[in-house]
N, C-alpha and C. Protein backbone atom coordinates (compact mmCIF):
# COMPACT_ATOMS: atom_id res chain seq x y z
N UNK A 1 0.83 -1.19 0.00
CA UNK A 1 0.00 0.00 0.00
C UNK A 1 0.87 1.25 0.00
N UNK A 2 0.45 2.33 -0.20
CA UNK A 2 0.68 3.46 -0.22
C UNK A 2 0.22 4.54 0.55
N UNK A 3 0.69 6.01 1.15
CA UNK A 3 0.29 7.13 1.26
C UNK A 3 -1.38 7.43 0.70
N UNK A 4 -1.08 7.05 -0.77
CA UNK A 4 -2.48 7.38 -1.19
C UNK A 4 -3.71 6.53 -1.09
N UNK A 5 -2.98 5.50 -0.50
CA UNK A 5 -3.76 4.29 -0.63
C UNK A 5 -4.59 4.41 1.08
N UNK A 6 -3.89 4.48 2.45
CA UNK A 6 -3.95 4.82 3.56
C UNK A 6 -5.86 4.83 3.62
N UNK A 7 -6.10 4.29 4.32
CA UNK A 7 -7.64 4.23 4.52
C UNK A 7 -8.63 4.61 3.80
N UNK A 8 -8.29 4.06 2.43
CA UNK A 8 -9.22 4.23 1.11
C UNK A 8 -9.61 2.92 1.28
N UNK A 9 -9.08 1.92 1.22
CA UNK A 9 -9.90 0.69 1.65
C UNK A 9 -10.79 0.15 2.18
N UNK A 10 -10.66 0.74 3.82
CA UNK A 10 -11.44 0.69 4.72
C UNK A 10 -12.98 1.19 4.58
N UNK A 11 -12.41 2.66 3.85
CA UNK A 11 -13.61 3.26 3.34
C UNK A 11 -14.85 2.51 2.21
N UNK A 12 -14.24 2.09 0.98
CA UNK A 12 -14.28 1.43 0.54
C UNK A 12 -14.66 0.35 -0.23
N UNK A 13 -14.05 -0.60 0.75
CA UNK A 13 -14.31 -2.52 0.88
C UNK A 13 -13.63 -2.43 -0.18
N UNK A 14 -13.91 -3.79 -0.67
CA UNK A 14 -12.74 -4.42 -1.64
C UNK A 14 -12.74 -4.30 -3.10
N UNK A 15 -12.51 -3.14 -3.56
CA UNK A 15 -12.47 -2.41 -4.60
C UNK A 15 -11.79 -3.23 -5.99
N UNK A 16 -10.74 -4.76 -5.58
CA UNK A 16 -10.32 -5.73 -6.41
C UNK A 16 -10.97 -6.38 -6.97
N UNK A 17 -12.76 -6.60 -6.86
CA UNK A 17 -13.24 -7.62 -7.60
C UNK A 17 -13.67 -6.95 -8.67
N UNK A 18 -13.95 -5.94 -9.23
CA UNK A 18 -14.37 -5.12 -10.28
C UNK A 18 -12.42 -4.57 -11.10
N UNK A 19 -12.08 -5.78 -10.65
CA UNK A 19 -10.68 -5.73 -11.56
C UNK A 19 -10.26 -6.94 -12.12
N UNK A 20 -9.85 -6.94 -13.39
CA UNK A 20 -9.81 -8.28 -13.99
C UNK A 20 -8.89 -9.32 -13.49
N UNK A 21 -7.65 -8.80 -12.73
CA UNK A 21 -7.01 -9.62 -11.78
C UNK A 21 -7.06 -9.92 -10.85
N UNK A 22 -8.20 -9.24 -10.16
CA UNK A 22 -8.32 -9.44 -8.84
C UNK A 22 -7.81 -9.25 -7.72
N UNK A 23 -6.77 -7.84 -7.88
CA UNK A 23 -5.94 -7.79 -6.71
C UNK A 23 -5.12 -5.96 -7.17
N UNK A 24 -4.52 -5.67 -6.32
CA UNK A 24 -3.95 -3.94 -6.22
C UNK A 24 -2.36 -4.31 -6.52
N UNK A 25 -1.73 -3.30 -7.34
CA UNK A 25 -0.36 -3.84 -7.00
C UNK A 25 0.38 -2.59 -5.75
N UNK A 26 1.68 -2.71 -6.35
CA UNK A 26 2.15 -2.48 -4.67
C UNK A 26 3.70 -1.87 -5.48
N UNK A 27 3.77 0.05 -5.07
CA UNK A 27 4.76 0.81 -5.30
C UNK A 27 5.82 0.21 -5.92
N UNK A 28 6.36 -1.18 -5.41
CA UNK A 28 7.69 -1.99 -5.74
C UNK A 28 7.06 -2.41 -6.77
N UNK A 29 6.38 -2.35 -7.91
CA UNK A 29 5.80 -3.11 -8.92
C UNK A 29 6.03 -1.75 -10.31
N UNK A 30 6.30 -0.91 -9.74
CA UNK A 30 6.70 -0.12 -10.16
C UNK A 30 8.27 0.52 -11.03
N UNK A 31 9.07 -0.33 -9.91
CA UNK A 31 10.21 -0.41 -10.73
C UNK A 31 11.46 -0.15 -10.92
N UNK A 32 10.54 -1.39 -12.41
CA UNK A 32 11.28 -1.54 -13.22
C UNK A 32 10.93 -0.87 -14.30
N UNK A 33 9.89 -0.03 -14.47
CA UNK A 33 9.64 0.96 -15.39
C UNK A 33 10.05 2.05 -15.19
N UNK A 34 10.51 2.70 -13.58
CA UNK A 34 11.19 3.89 -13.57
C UNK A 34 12.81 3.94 -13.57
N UNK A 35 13.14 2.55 -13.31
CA UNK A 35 14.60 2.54 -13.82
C UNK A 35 14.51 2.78 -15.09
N UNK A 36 14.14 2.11 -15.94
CA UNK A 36 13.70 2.06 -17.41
C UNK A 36 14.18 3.66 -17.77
N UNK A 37 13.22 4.49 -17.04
CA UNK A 37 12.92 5.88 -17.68
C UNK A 37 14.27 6.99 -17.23
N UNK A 38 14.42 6.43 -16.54
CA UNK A 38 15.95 6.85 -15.75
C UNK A 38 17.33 6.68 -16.36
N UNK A 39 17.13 5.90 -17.44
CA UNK A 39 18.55 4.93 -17.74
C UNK A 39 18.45 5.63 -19.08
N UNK A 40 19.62 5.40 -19.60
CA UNK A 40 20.27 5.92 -21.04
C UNK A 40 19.72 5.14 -21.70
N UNK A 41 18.97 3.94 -21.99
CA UNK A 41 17.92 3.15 -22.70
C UNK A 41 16.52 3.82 -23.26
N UNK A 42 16.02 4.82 -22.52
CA UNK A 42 15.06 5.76 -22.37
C UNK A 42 15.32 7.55 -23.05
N UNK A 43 16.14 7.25 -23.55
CA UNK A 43 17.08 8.65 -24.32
C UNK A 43 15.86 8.89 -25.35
N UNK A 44 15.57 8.21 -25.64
CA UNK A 44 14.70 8.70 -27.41
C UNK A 44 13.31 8.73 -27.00
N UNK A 45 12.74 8.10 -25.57
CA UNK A 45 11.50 8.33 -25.27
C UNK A 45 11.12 9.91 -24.76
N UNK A 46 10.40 10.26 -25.50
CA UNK A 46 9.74 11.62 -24.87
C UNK A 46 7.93 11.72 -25.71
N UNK A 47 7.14 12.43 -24.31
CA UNK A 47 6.19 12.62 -24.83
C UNK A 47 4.88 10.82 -24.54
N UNK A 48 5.77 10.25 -24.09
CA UNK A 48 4.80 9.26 -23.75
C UNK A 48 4.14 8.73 -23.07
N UNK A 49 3.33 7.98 -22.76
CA UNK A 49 2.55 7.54 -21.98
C UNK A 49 2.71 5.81 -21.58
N UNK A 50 3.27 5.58 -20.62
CA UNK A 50 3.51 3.87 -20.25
C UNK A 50 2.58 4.00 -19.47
N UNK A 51 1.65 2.99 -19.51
CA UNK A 51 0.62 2.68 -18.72
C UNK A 51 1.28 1.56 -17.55
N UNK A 52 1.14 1.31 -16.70
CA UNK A 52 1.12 0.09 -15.72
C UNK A 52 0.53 0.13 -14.96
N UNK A 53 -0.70 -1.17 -15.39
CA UNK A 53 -1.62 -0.79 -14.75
C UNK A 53 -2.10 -2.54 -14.28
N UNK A 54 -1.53 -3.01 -14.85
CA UNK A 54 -2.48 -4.71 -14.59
C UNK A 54 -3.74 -5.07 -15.38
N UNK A 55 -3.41 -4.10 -16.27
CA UNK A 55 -4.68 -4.35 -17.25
C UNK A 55 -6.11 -4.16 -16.61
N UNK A 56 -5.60 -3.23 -15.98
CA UNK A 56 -7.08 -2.71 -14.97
C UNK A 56 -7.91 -1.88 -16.23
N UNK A 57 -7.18 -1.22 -17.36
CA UNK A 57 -7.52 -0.54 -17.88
C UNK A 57 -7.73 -0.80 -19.33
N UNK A 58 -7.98 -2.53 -19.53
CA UNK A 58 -7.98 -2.94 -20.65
C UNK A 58 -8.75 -3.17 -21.37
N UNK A 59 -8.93 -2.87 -22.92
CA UNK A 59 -10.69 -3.19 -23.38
C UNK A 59 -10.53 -4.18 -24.59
């Protein structure tokens, strides 16, 4: 969990079943996409949008 996450739950209930995986991920899931964006590999990216999301957001 997270800061932003902090008694949104509670409030809530279990906000994972209206997700196709069934579950929240967790800051450390994170990364390896901000090394990514950090690293000299990421030189030519600008202007984009990486989603990571768990396919929460998939149609």
């Amino acid at each position: 969990e997270s800061e932003m996450m902090d008694g949104m739950l509670e409030r809530m209930g279990d906000i994972t079943q209206g997700f196709p995986r069934k579950r929240l991920g967790t800051p450390s899931q994170l990364d390896s996409t901000l090394l990514y964006l950090v690293s000299p590999s990421s030189d030519f990216v600008s202007g984009a949008t990486i989603r990571v999301h768990d396919a929460q957001g998939a149609n």
